[in-house]
Structure formats: C-alpha cells, structure tokens
PDB file of N, CA and C in Angstrom:
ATOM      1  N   UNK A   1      -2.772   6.554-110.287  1.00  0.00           N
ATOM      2  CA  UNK A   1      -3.822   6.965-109.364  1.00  0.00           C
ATOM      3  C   UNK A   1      -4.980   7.543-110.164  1.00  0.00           C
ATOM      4  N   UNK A   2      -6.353   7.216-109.680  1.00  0.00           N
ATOM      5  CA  UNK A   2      -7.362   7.433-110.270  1.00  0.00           C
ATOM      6  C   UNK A   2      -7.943   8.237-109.244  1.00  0.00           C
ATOM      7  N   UNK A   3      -8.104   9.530-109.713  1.00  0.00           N
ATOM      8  CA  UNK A   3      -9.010  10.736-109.059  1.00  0.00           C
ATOM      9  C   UNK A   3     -10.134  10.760-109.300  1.00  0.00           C
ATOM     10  N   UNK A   4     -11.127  10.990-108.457  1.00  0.00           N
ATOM     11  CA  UNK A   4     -12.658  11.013-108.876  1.00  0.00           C
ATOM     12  C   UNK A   4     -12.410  12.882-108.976  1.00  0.00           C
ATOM     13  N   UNK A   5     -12.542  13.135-110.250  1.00  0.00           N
ATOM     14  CA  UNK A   5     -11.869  14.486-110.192  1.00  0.00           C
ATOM     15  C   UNK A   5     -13.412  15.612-109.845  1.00  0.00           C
ATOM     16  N   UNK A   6     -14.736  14.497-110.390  1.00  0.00           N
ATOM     17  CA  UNK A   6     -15.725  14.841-110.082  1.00  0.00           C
ATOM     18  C   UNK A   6     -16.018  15.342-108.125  1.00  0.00           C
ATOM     19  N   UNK A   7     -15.385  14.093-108.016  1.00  0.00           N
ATOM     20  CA  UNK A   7     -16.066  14.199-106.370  1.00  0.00           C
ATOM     21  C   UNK A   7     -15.054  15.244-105.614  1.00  0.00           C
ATOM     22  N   UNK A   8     -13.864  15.343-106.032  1.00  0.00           N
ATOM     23  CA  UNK A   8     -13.012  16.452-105.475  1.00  0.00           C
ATOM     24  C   UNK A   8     -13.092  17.555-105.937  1.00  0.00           C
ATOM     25  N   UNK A   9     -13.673  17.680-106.972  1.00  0.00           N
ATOM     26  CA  UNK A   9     -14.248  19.120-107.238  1.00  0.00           C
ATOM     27  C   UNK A   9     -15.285  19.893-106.194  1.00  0.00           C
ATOM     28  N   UNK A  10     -16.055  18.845-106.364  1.00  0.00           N
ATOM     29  CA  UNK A  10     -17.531  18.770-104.996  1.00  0.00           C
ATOM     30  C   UNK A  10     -16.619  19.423-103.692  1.00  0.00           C
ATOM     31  N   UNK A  11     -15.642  18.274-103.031  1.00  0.00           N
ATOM     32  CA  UNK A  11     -15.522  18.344-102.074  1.00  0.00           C
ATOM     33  C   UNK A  11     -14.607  19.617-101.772  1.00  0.00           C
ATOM     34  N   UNK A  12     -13.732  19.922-102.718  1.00  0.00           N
ATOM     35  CA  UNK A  12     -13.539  21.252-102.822  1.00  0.00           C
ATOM     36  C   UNK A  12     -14.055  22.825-102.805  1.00  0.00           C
ATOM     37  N   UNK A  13     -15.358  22.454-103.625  1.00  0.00           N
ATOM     38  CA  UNK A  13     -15.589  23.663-104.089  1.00  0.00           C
ATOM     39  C   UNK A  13     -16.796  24.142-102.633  1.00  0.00           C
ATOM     40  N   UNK A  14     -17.105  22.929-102.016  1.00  0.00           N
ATOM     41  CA  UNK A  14     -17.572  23.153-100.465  1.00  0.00           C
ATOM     42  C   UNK A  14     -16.706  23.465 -99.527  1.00  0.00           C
ATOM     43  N   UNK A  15     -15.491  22.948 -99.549  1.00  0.00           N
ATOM     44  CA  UNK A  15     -14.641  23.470 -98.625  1.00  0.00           C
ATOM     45  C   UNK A  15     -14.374  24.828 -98.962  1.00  0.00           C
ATOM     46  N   UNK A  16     -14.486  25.436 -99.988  1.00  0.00           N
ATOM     47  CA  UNK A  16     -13.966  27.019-100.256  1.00  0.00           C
ATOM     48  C   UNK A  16     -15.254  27.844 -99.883  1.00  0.00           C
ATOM     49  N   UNK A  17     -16.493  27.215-100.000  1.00  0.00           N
ATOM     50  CA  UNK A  17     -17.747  28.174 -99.957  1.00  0.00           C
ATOM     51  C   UNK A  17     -17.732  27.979 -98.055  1.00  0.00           C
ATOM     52  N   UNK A  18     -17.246  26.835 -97.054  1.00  0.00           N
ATOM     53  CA  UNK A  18     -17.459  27.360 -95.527  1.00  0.00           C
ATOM     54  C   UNK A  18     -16.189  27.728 -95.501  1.00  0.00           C
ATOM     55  N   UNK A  19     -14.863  27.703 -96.051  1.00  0.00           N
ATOM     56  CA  UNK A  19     -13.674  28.663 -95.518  1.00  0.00           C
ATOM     57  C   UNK A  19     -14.647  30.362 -95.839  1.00  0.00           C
ATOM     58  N   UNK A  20     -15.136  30.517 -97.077  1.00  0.00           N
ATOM     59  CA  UNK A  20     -15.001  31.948 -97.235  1.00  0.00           C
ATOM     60  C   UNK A  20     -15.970  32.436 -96.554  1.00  0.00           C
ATOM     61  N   UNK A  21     -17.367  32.021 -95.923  1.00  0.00           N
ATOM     62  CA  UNK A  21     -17.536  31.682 -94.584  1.00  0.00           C
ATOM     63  C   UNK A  21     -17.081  32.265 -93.353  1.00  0.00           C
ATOM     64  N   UNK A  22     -16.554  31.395 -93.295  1.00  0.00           N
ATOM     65  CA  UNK A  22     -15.675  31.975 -91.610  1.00  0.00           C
ATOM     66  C   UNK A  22     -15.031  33.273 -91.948  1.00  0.00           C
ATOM     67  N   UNK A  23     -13.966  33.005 -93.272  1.00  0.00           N
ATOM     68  CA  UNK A  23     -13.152  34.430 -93.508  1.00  0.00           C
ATOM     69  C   UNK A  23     -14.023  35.608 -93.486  1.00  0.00           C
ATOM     70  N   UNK A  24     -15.281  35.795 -94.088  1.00  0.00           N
ATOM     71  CA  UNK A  24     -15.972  36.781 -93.908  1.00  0.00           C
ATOM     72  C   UNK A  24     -16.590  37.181 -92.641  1.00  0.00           C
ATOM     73  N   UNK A  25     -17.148  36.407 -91.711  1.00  0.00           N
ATOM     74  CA  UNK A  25     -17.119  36.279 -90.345  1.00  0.00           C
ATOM     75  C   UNK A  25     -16.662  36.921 -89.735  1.00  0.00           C
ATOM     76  N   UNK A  26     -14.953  36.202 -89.603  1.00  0.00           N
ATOM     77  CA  UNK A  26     -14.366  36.605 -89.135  1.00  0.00           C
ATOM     78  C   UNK A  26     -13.904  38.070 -88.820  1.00  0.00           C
ATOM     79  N   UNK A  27     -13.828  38.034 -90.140  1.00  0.00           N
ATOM     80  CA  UNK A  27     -13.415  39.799 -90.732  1.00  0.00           C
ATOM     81  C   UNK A  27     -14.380  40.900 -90.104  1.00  0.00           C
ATOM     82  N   UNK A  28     -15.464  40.579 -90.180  1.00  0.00           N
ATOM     83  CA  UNK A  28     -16.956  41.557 -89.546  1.00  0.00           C
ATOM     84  C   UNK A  28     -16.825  41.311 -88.029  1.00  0.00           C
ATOM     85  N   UNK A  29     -15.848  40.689 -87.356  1.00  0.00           N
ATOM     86  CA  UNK A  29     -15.808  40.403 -86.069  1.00  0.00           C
ATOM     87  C   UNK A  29     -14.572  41.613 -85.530  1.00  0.00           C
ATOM     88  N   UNK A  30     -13.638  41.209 -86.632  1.00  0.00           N
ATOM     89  CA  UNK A  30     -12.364  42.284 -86.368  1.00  0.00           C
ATOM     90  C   UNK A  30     -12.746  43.753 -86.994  1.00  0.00           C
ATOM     91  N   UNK A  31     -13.687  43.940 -87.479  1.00  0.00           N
ATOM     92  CA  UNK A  31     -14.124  45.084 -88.304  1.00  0.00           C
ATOM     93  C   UNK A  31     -14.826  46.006 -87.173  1.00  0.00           C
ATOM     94  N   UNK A  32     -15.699  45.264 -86.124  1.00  0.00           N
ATOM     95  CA  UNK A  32     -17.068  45.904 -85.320  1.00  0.00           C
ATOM     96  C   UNK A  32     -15.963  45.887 -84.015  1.00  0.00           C
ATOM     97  N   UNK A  33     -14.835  45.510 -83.921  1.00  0.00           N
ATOM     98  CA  UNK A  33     -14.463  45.775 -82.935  1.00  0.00           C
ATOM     99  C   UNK A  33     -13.016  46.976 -83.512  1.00  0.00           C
ATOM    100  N   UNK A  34     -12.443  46.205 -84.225  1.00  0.00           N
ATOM    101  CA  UNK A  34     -11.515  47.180 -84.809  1.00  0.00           C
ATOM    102  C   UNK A  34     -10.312  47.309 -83.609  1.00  0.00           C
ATOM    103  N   UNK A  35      -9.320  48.206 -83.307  1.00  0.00           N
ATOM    104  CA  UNK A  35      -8.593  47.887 -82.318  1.00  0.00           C
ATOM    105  C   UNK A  35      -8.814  49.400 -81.461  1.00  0.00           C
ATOM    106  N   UNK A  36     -10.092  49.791 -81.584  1.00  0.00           N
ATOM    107  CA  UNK A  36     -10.493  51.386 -80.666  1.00  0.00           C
ATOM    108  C   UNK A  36     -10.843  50.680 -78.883  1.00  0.00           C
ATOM    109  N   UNK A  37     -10.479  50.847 -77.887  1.00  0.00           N
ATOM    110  CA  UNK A  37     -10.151  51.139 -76.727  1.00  0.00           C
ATOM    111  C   UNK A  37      -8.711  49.827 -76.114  1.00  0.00           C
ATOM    112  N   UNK A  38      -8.310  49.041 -77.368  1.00  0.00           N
ATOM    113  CA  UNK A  38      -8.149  47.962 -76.709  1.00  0.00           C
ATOM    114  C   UNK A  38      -6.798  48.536 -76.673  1.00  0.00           C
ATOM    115  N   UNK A  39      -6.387  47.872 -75.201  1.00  0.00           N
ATOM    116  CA  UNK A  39      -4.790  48.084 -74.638  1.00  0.00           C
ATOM    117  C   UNK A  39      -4.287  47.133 -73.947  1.00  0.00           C
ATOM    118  N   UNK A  40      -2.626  47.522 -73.713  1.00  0.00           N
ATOM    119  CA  UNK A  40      -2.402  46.733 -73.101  1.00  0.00           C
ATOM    120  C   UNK A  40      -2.791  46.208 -71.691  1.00  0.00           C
ATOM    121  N   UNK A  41      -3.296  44.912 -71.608  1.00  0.00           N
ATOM    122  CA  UNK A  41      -3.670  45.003 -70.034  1.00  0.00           C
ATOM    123  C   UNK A  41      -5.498  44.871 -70.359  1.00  0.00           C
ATOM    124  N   UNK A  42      -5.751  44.805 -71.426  1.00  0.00           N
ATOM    125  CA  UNK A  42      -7.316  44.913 -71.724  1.00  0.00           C
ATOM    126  C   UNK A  42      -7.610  43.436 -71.959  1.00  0.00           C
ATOM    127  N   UNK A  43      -8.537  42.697 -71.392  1.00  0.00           N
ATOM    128  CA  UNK A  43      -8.650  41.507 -71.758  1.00  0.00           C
ATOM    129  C   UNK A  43      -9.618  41.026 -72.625  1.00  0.00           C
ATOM    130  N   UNK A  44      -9.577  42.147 -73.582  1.00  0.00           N
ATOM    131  CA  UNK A  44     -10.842  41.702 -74.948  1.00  0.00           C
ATOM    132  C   UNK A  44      -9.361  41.835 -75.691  1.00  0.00           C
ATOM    133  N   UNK A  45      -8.286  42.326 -75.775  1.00  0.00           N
ATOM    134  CA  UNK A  45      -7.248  41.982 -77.097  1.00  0.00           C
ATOM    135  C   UNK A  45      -6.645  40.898 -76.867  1.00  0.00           C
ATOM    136  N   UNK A  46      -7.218  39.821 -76.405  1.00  0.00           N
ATOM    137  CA  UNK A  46      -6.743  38.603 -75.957  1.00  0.00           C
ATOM    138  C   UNK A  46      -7.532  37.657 -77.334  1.00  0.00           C
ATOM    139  N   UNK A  47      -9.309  38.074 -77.475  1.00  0.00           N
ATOM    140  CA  UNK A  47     -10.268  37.817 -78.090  1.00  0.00           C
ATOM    141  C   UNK A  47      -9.383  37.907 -79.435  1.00  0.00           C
ATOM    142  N   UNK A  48      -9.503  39.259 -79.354  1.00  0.00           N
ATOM    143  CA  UNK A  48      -9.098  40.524 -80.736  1.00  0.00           C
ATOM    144  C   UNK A  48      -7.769  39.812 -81.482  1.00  0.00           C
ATOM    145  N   UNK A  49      -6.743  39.048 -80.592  1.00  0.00           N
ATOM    146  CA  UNK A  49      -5.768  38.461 -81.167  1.00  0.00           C
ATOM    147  C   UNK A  49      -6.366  37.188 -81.786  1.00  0.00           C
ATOM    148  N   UNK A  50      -6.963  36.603 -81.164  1.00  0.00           N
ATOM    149  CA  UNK A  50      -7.265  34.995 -81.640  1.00  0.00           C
ATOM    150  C   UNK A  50      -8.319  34.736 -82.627  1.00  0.00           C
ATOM    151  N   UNK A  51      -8.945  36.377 -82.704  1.00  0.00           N
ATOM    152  CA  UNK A  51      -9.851  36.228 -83.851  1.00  0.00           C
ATOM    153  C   UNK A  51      -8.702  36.617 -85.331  1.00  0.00           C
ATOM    154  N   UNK A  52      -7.985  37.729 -84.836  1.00  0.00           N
ATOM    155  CA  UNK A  52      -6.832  37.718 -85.710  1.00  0.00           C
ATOM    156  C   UNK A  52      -6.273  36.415 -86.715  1.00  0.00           C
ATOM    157  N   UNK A  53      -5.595  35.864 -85.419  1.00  0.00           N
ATOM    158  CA  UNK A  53      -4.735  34.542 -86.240  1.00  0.00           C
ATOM    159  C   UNK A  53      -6.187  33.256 -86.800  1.00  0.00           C
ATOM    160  N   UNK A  54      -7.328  33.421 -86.161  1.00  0.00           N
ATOM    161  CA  UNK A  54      -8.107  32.175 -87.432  1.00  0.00           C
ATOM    162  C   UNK A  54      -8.253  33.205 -88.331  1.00  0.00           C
ATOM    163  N   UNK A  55      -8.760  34.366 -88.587  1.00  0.00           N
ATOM    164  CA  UNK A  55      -8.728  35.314 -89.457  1.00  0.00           C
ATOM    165  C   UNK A  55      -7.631  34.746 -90.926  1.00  0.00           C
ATOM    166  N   UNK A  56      -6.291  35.107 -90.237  1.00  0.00           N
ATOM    167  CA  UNK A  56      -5.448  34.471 -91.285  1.00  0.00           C
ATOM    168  C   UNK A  56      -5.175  33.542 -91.599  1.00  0.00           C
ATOM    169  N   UNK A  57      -5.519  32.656 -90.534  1.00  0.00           N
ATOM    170  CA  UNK A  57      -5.686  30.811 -90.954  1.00  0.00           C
ATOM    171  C   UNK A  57      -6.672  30.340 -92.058  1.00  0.00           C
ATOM    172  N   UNK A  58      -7.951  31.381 -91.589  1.00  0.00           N
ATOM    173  CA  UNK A  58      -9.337  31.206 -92.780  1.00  0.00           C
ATOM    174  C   UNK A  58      -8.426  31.552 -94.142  1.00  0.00           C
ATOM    175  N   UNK A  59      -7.618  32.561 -94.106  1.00  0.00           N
ATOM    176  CA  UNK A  59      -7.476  33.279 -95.555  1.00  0.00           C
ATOM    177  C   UNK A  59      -6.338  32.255 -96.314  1.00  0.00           C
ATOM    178  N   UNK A  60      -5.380  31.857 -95.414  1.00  0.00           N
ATOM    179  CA  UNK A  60      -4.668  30.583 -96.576  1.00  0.00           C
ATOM    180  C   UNK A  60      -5.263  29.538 -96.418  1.00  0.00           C
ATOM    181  N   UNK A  61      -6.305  28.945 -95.937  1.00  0.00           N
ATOM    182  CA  UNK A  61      -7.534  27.951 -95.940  1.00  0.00           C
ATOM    183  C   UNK A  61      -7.799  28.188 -97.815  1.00  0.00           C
ATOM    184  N   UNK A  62      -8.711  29.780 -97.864  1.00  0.00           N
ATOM    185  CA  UNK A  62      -9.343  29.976 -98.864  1.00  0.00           C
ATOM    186  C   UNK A  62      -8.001  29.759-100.285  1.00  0.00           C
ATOM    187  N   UNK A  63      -6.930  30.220-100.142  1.00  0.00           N
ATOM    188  CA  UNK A  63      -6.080  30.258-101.053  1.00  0.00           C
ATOM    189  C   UNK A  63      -5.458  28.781-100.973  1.00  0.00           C
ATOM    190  N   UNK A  64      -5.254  28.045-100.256  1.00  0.00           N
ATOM    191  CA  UNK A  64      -4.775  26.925-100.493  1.00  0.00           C
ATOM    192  C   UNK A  64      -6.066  26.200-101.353  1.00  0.00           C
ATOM    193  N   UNK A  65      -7.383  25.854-101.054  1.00  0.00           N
ATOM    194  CA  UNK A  65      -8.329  25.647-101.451  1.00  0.00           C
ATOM    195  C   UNK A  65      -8.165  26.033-103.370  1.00  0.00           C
ATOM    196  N   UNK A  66      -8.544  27.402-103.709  1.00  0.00           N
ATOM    197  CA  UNK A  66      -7.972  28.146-104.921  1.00  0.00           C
ATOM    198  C   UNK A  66      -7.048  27.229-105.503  1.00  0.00           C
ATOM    199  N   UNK A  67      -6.039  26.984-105.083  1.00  0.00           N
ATOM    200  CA  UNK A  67      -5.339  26.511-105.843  1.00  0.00           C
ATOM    201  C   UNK A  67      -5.181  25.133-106.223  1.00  0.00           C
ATOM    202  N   UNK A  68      -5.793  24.606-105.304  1.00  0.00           N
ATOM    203  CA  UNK A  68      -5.703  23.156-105.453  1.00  0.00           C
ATOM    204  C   UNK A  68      -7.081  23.140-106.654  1.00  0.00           C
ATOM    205  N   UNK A  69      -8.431  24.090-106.465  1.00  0.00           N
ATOM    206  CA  UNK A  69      -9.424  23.794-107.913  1.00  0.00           C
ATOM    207  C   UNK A  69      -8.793  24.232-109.102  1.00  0.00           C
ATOM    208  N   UNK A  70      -7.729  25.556-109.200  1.00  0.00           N
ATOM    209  CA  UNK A  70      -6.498  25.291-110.214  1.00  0.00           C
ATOM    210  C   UNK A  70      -5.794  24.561-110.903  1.00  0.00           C
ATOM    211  N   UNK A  71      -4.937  23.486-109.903  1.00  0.00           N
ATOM    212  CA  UNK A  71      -4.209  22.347-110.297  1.00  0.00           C
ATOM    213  C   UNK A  71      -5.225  21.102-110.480  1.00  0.00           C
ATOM    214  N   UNK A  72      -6.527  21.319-110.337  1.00  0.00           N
ATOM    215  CA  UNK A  72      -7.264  20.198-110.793  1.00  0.00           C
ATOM    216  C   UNK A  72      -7.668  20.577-112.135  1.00  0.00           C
ATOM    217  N   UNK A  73      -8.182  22.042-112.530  1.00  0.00           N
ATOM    218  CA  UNK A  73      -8.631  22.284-113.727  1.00  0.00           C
ATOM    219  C   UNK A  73      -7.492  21.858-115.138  1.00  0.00           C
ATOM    220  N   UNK A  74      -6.015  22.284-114.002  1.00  0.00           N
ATOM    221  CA  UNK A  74      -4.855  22.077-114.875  1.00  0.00           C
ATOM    222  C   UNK A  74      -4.487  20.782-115.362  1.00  0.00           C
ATOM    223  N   UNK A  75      -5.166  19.501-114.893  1.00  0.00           N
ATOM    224  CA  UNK A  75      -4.841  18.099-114.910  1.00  0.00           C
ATOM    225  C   UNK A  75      -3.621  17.854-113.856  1.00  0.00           C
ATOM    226  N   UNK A  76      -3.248  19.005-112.918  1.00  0.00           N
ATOM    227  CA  UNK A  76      -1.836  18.933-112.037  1.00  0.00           C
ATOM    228  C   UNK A  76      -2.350  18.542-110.229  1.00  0.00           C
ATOM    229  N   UNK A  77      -3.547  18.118-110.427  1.00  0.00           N
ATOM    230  CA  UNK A  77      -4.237  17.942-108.828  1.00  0.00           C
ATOM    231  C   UNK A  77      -3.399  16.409-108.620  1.00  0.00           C
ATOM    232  N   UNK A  78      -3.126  16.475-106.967  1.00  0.00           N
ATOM    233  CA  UNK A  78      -2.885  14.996-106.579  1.00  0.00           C
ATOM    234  C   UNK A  78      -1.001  14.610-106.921  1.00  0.00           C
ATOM    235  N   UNK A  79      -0.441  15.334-106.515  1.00  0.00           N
ATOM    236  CA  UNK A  79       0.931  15.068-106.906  1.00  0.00           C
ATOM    237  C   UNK A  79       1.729  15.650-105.842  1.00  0.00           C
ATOM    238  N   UNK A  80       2.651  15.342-104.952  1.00  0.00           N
ATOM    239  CA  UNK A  80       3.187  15.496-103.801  1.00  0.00           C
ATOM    240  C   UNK A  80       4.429  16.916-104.216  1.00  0.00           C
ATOM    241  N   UNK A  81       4.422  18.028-103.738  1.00  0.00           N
ATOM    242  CA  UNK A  81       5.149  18.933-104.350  1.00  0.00           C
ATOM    243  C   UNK A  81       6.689  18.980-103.804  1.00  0.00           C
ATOM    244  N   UNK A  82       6.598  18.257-102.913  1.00  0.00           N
ATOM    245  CA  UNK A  82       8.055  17.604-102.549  1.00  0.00           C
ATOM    246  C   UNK A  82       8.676  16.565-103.597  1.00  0.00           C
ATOM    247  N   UNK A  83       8.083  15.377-103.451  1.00  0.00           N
ATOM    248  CA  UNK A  83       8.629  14.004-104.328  1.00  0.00           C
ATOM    249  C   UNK A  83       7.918  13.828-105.912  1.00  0.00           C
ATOM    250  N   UNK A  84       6.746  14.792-105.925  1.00  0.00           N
ATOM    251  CA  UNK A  84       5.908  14.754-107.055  1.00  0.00           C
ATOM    252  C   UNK A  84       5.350  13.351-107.278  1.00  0.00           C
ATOM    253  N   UNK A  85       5.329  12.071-106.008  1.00  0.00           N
ATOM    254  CA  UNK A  85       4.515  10.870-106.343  1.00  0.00           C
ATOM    255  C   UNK A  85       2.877  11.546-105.891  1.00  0.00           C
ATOM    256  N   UNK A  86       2.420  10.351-106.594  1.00  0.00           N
ATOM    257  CA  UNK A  86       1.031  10.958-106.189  1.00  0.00           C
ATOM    258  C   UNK A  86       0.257  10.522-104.935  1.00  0.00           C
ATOM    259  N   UNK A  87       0.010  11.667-104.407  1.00  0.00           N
ATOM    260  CA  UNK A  87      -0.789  11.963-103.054  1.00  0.00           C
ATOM    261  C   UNK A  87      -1.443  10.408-102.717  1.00  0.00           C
ATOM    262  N   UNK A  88      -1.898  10.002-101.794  1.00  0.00           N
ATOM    263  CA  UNK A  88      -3.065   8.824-101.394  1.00  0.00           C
ATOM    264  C   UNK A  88      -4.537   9.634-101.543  1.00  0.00           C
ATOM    265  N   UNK A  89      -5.157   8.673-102.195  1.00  0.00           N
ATOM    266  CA  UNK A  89      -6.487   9.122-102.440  1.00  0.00           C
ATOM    267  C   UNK A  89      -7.341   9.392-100.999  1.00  0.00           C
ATOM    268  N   UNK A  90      -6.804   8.373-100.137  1.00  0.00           N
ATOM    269  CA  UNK A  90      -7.353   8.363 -98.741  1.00  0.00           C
ATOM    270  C   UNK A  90      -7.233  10.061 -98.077  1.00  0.00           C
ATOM    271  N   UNK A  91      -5.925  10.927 -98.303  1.00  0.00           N
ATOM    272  CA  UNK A  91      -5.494  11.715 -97.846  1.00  0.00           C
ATOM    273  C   UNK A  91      -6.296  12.608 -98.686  1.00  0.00           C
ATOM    274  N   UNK A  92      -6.091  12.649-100.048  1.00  0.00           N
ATOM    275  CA  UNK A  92      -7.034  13.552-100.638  1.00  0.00           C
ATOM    276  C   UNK A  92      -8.122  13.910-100.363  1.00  0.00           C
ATOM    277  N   UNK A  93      -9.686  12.608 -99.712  1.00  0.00           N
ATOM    278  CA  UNK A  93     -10.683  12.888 -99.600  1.00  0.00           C
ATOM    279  C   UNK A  93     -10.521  13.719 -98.571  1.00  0.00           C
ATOM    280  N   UNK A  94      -9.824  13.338 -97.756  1.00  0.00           N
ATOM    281  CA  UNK A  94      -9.660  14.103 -96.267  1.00  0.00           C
ATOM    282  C   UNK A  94      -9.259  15.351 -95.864  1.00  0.00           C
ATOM    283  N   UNK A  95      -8.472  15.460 -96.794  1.00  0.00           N
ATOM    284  CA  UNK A  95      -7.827  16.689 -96.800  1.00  0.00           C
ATOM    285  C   UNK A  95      -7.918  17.323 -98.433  1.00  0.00           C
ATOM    286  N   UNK A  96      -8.597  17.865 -99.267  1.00  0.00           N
ATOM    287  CA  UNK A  96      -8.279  17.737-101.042  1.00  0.00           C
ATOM    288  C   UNK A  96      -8.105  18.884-101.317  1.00  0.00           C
ATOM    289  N   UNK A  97      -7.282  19.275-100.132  1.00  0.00           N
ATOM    290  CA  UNK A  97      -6.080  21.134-100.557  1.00  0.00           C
ATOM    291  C   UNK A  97      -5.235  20.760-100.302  1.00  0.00           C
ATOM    292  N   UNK A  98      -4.857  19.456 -99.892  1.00  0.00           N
ATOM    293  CA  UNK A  98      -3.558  18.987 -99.237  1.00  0.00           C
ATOM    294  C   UNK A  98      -2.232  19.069-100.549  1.00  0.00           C
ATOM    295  N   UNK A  99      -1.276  19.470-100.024  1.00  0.00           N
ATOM    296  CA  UNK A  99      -0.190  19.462-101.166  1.00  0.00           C
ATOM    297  C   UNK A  99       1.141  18.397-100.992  1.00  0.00           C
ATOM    298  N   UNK A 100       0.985  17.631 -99.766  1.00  0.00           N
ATOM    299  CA  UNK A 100       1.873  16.964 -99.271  1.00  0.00           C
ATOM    300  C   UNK A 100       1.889  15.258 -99.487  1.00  0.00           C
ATOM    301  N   UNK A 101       1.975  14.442-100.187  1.00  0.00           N
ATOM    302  CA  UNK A 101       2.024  13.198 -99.715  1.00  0.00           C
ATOM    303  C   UNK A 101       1.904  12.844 -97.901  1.00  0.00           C
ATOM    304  N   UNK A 102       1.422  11.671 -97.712  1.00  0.00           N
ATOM    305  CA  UNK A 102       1.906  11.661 -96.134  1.00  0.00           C
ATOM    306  C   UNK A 102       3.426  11.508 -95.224  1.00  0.00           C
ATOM    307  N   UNK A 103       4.238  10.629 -96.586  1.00  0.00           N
ATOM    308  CA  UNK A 103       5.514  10.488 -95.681  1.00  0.00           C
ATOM    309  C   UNK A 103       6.464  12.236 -95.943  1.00  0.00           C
ATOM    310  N   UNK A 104       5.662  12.748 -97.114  1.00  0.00           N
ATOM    311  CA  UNK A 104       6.757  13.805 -96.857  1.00  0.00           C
ATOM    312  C   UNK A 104       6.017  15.038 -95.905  1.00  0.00           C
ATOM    313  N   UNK A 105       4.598  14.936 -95.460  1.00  0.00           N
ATOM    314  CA  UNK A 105       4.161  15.961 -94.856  1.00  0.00           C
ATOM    315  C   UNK A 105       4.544  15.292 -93.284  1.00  0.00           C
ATOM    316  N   UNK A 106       4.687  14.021 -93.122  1.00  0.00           N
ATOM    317  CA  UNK A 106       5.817  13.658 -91.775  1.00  0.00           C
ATOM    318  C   UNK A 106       6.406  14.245 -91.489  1.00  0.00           C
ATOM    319  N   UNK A 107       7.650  14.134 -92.676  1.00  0.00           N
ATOM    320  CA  UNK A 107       8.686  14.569 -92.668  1.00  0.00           C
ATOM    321  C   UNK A 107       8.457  16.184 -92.101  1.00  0.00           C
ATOM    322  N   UNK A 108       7.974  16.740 -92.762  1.00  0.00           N
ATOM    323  CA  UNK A 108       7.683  18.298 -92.835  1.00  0.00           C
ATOM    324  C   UNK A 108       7.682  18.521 -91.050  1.00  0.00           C
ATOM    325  N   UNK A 109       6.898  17.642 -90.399  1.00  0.00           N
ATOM    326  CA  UNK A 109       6.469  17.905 -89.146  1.00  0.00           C
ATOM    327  C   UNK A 109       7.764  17.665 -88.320  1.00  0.00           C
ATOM    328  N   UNK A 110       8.206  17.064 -88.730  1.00  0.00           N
ATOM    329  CA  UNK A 110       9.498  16.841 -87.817  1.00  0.00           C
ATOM    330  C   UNK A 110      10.539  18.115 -87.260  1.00  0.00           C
TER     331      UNK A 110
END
C-alpha cells in the first residue's frame, strides 16, 4: 500500500485543528454554565449532559487524531491494529485516525 503520506498529513493535521475547535467550544460552553442551579428535574441539564458527552467525544477525536500524526511520523500509519494488514486507502482518506481495517472494524460492530 502506497500512502500519500503528504496528503494524510494535510488531512490530518485539519482534522485536529476543527476537533480542537469544537473541544475548546465546547469546554467554554460547560465552563459559562458550569453545573450552578442545575437539578434534578431542570431541563437545561439535559443541554449540560449532551454538551458533556460531545465534550468527550471531541477529546478522543483530538487524541485519536495525535496519534495517528504519531504513527505516521513513525512510518507505523495505515496498518489494521487487529490483523496488522494494511488499512484501505479508500477508508483512510475518509476516515485517516481510523485504526481499524474495514472487515475487522465490522467485526468490532457486531
């Protein structure tokens, strides 16, 4: 498999600059509200939760991201961490934090 290690760098190093983005966002969203009047029965900690969980979705966004410009710097980008064949390039552009091949990130879903 031939990586355009150029263009996944690109497409990487953009995907980490709008994850960190949102993560910061986010964070100034849960920060200005913080959890002062909210209770049970309050229907802004409904908000307060769901900004929560993308909150932590943004943050292994940003760290999955990290690591995948890691394992590219390392010559270790593009290798399925289940079967260790290498990823589809198709999947890479699409996804290029992805750590899964497709039949084993199937699998995974099952």
């Amino acid at each position: 498999m031939q990586v355009d290690t150029v263009k996944i760098r690109q497409l990487l190093e953009k995907e980490l600059e709008e994850a960190t983005k949102e993560l910061e966002e986010l964070e100034k969203k849960l920060e200005i509200k913080g959890d002062y009047g909210l209770g049970i029965g309050d229907p802004n900690i409904i908000q307060w939760e769901l900004n929560l969980a993308l909150r932590d979705r943004a943050a292994r966004k940003v760290e999955d991201i990290k690591r995948a410009l890691d394992k590219l710097a390392k010559g270790e980008y593009g290798f399925c961490e289940i079967c260790g064949k290498p990823i589809e390039e198709e999947r890479l552009e699409l996804l290029p934090y992805t750590t899964l091949c497709s039949k084993c990130a199937a699998q995974q879903r099952r």
